[in-house]
PDB file of N, CA and C in Angstrom:
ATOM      1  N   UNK A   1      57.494  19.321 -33.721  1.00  0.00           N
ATOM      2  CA  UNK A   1      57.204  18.067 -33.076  1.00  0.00           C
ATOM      3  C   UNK A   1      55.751  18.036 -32.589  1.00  0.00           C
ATOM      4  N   UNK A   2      55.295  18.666 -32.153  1.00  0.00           N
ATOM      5  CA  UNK A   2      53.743  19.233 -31.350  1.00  0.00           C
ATOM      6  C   UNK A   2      53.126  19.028 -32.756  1.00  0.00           C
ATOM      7  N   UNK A   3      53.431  19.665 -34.031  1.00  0.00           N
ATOM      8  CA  UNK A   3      52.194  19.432 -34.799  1.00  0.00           C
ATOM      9  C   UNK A   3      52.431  18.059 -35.083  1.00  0.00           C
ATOM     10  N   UNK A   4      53.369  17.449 -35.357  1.00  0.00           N
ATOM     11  CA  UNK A   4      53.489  15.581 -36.248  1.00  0.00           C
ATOM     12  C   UNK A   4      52.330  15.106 -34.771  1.00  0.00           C
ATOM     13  N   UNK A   5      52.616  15.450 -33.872  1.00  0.00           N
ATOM     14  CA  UNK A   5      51.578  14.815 -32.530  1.00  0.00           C
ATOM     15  C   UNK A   5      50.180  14.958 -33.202  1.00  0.00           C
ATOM     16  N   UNK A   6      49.659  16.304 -33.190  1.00  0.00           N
ATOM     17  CA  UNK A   6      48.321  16.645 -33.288  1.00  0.00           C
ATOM     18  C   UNK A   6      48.232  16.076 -34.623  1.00  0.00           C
ATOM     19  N   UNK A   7      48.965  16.160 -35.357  1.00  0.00           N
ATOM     20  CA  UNK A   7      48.268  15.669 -37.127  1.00  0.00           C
ATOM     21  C   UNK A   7      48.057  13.899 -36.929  1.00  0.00           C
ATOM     22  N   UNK A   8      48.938  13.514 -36.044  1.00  0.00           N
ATOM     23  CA  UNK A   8      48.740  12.071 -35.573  1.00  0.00           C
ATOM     24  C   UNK A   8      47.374  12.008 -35.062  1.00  0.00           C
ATOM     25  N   UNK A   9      46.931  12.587 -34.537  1.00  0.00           N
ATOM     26  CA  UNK A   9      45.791  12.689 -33.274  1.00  0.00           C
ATOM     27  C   UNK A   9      44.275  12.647 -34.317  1.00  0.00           C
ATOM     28  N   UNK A  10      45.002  13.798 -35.609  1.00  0.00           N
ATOM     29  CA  UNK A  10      43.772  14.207 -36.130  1.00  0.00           C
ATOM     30  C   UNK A  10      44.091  12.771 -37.247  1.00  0.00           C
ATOM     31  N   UNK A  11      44.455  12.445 -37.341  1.00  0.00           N
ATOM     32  CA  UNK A  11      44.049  11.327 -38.364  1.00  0.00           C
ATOM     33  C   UNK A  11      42.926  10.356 -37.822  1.00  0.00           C
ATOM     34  N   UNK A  12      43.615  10.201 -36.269  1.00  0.00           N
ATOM     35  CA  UNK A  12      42.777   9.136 -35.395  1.00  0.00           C
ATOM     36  C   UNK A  12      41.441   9.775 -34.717  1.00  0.00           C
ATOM     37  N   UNK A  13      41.470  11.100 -34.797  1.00  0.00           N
ATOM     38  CA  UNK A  13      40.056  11.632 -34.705  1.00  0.00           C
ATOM     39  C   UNK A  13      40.010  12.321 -35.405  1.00  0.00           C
ATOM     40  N   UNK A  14      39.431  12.423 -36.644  1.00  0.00           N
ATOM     41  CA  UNK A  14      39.284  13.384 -37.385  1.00  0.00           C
ATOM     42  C   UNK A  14      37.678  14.377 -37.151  1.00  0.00           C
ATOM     43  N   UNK A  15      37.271  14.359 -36.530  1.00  0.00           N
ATOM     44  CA  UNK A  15      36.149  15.335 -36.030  1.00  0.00           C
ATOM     45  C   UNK A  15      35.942  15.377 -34.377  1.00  0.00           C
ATOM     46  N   UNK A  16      37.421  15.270 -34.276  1.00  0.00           N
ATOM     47  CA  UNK A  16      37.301  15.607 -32.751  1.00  0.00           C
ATOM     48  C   UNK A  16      37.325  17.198 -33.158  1.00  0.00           C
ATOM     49  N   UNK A  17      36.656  18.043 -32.564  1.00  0.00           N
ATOM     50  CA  UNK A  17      36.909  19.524 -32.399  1.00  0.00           C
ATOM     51  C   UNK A  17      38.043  19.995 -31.588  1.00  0.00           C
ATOM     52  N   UNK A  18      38.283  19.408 -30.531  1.00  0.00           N
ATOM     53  CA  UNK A  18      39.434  19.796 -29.420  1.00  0.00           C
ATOM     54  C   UNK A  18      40.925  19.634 -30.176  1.00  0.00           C
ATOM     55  N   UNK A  19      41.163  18.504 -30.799  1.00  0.00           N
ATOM     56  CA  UNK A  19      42.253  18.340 -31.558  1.00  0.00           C
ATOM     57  C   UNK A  19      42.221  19.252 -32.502  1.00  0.00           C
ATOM     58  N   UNK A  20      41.338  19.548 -33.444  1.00  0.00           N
ATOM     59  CA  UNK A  20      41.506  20.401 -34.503  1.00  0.00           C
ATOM     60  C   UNK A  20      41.606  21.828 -34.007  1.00  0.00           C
ATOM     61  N   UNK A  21      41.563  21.948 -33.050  1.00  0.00           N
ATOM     62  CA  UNK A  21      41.438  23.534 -31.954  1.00  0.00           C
ATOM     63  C   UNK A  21      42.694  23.445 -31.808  1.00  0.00           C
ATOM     64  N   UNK A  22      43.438  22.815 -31.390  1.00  0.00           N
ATOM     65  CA  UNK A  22      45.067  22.612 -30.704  1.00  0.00           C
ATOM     66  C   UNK A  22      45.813  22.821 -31.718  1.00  0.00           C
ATOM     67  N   UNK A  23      45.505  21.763 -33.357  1.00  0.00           N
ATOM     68  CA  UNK A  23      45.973  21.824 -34.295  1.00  0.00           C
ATOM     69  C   UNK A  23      45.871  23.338 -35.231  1.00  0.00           C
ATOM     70  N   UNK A  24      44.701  23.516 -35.144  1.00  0.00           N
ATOM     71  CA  UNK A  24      44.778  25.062 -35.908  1.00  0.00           C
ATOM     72  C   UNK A  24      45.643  25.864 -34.811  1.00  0.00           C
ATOM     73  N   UNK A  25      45.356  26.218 -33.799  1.00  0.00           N
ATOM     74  CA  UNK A  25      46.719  27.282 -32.877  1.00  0.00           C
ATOM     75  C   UNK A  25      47.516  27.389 -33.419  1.00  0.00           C
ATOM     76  N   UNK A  26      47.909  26.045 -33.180  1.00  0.00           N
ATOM     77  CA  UNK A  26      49.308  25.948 -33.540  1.00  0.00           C
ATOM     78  C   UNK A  26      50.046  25.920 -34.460  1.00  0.00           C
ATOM     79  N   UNK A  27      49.032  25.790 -36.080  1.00  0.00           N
ATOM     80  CA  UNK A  27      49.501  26.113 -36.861  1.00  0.00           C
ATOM     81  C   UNK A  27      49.708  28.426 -37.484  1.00  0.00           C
ATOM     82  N   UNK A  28      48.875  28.683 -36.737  1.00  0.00           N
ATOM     83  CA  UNK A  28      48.571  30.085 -36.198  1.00  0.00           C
ATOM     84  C   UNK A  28      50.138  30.513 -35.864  1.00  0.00           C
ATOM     85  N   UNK A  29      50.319  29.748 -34.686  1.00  0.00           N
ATOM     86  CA  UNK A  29      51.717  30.514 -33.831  1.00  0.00           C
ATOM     87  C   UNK A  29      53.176  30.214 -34.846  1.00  0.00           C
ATOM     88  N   UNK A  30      52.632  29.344 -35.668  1.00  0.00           N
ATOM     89  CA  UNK A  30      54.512  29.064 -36.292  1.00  0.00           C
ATOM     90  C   UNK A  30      53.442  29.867 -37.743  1.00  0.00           C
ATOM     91  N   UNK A  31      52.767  30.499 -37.832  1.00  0.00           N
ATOM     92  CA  UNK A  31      52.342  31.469 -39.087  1.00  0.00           C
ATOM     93  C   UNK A  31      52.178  30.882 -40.333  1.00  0.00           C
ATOM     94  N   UNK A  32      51.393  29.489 -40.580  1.00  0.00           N
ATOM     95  CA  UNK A  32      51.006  28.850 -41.397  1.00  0.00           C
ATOM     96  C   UNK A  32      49.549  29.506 -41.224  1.00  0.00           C
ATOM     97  N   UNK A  33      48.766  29.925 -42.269  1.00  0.00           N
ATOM     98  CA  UNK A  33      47.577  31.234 -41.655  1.00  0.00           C
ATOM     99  C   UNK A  33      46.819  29.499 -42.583  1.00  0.00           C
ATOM    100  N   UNK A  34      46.977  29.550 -43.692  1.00  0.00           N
ATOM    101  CA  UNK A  34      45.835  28.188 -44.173  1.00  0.00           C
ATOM    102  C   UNK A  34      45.539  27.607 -43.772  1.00  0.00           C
ATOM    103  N   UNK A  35      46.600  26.920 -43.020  1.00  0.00           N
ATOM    104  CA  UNK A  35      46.663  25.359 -42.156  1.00  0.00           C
ATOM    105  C   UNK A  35      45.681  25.813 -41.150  1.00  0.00           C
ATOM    106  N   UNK A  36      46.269  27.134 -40.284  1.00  0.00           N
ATOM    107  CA  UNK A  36      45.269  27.568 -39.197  1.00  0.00           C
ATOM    108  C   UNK A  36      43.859  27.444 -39.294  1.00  0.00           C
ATOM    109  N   UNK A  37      43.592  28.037 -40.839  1.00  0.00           N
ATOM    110  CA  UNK A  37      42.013  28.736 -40.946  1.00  0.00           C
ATOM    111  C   UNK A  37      41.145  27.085 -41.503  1.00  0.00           C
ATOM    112  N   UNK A  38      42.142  26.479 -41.684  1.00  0.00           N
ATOM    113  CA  UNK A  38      41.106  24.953 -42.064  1.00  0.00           C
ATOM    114  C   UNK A  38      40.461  24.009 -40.924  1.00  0.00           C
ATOM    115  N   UNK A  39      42.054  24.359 -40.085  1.00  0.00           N
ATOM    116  CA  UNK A  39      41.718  23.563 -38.984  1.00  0.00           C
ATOM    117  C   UNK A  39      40.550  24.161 -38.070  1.00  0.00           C
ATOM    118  N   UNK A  40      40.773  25.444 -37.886  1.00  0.00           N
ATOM    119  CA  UNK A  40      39.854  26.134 -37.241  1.00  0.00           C
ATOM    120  C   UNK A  40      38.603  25.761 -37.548  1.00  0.00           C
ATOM    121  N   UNK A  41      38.415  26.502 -39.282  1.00  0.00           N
ATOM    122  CA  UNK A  41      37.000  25.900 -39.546  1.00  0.00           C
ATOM    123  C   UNK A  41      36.436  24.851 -39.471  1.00  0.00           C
ATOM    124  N   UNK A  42      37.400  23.898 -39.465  1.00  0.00           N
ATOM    125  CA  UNK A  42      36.808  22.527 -39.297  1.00  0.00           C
ATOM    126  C   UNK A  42      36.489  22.239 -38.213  1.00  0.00           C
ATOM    127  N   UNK A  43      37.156  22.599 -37.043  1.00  0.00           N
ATOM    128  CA  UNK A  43      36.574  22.574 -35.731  1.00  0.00           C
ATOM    129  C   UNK A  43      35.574  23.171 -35.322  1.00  0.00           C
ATOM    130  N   UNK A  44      34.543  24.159 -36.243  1.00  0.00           N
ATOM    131  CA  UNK A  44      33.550  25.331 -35.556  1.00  0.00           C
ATOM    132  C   UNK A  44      32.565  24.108 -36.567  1.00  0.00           C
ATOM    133  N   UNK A  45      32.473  23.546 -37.674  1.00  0.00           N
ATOM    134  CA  UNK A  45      31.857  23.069 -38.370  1.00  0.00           C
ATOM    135  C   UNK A  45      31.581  21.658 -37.642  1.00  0.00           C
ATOM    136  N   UNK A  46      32.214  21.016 -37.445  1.00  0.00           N
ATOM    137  CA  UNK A  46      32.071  19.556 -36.256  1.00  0.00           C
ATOM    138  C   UNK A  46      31.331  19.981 -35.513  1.00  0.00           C
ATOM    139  N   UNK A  47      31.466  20.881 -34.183  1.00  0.00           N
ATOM    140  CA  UNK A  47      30.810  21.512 -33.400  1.00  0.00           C
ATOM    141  C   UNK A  47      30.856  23.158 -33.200  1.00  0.00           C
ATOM    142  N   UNK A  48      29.914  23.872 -33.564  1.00  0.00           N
ATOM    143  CA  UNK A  48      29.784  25.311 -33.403  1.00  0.00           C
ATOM    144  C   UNK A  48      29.717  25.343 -32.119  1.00  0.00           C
ATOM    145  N   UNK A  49      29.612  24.672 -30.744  1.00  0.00           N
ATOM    146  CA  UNK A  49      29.609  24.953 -29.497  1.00  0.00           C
ATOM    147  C   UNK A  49      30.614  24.535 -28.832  1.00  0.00           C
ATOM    148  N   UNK A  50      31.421  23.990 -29.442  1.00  0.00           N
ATOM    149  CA  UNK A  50      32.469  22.858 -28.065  1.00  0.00           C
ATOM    150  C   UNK A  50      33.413  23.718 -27.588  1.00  0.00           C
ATOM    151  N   UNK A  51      33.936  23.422 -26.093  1.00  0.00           N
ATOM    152  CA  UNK A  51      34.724  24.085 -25.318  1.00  0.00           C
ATOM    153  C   UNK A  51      35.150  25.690 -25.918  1.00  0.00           C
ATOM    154  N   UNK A  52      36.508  25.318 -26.762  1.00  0.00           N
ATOM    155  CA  UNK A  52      36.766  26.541 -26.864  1.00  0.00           C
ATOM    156  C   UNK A  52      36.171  27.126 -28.471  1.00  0.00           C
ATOM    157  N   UNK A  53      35.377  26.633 -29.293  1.00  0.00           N
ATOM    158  CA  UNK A  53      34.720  27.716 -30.007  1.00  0.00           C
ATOM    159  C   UNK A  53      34.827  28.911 -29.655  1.00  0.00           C
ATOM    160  N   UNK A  54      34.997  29.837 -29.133  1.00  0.00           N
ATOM    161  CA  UNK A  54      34.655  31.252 -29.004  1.00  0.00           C
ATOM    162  C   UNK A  54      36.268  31.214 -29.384  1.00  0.00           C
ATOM    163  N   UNK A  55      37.079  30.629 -28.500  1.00  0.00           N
ATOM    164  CA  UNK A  55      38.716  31.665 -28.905  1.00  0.00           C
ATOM    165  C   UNK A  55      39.011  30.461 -30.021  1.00  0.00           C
ATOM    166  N   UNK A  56      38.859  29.757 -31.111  1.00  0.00           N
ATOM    167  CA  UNK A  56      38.746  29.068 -32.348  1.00  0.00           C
ATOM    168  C   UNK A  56      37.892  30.696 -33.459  1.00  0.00           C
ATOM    169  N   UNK A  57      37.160  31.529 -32.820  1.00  0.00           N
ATOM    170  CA  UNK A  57      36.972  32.108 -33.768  1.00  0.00           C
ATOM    171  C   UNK A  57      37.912  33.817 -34.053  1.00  0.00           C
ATOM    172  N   UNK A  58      38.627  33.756 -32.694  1.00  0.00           N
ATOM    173  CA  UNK A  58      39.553  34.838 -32.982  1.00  0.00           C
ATOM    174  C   UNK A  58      40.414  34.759 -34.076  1.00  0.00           C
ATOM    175  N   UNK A  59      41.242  34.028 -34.035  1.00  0.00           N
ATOM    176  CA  UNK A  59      42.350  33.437 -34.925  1.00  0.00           C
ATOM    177  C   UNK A  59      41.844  33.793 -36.443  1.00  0.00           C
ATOM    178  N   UNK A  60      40.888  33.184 -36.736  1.00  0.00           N
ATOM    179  CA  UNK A  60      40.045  33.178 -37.607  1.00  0.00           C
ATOM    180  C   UNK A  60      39.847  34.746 -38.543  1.00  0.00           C
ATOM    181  N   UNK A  61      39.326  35.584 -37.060  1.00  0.00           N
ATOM    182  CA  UNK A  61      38.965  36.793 -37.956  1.00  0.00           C
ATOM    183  C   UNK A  61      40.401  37.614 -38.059  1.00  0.00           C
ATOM    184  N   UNK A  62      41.520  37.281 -37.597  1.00  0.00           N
ATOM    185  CA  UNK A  62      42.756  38.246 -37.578  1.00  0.00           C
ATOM    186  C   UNK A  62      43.512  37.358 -39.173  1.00  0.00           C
ATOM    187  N   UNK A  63      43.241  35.491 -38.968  1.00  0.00           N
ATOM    188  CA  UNK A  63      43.558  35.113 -40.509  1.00  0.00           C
ATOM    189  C   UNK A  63      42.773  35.372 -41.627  1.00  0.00           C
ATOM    190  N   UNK A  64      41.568  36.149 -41.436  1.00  0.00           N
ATOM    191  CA  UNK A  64      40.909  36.808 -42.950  1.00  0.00           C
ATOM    192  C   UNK A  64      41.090  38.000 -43.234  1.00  0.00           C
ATOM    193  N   UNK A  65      42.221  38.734 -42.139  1.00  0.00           N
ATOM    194  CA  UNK A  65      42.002  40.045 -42.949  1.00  0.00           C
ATOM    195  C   UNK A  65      43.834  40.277 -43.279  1.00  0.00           C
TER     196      UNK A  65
END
């Protein structure tokens, strides 16, 4: 239910970084690693600085290896 929200969210912002931060997690915690690593990247690529960038890039290096 939480992701149909955020995928709602990201349609209506699609370069919000904060949404795509929420949205990659969470695709992380139910172990969709793709979904995670797109959303992620897409959120460091919009903005390499916003809020949580730094823990957007953990996820990241534990879904490339």
């Amino acid at each position: 239910m939480a992701i149909r929200a955020l995928e709602d969210s990201r349609t209506k912002k699609p370069d919000d970084p904060d949404v795509l931060y929420r949205l990659g997690m969470t695709y992380a915690k139910r172990g969709d690693q793709p979904k995670a690593r797109e959303a992620l990247e897409r959120a460091l690529t919009v903005n390499p600085a916003f809020a949580s960038a730094e823990s957007a890039r953990q996820p990241l290096v534990t879904v490339s290896q």
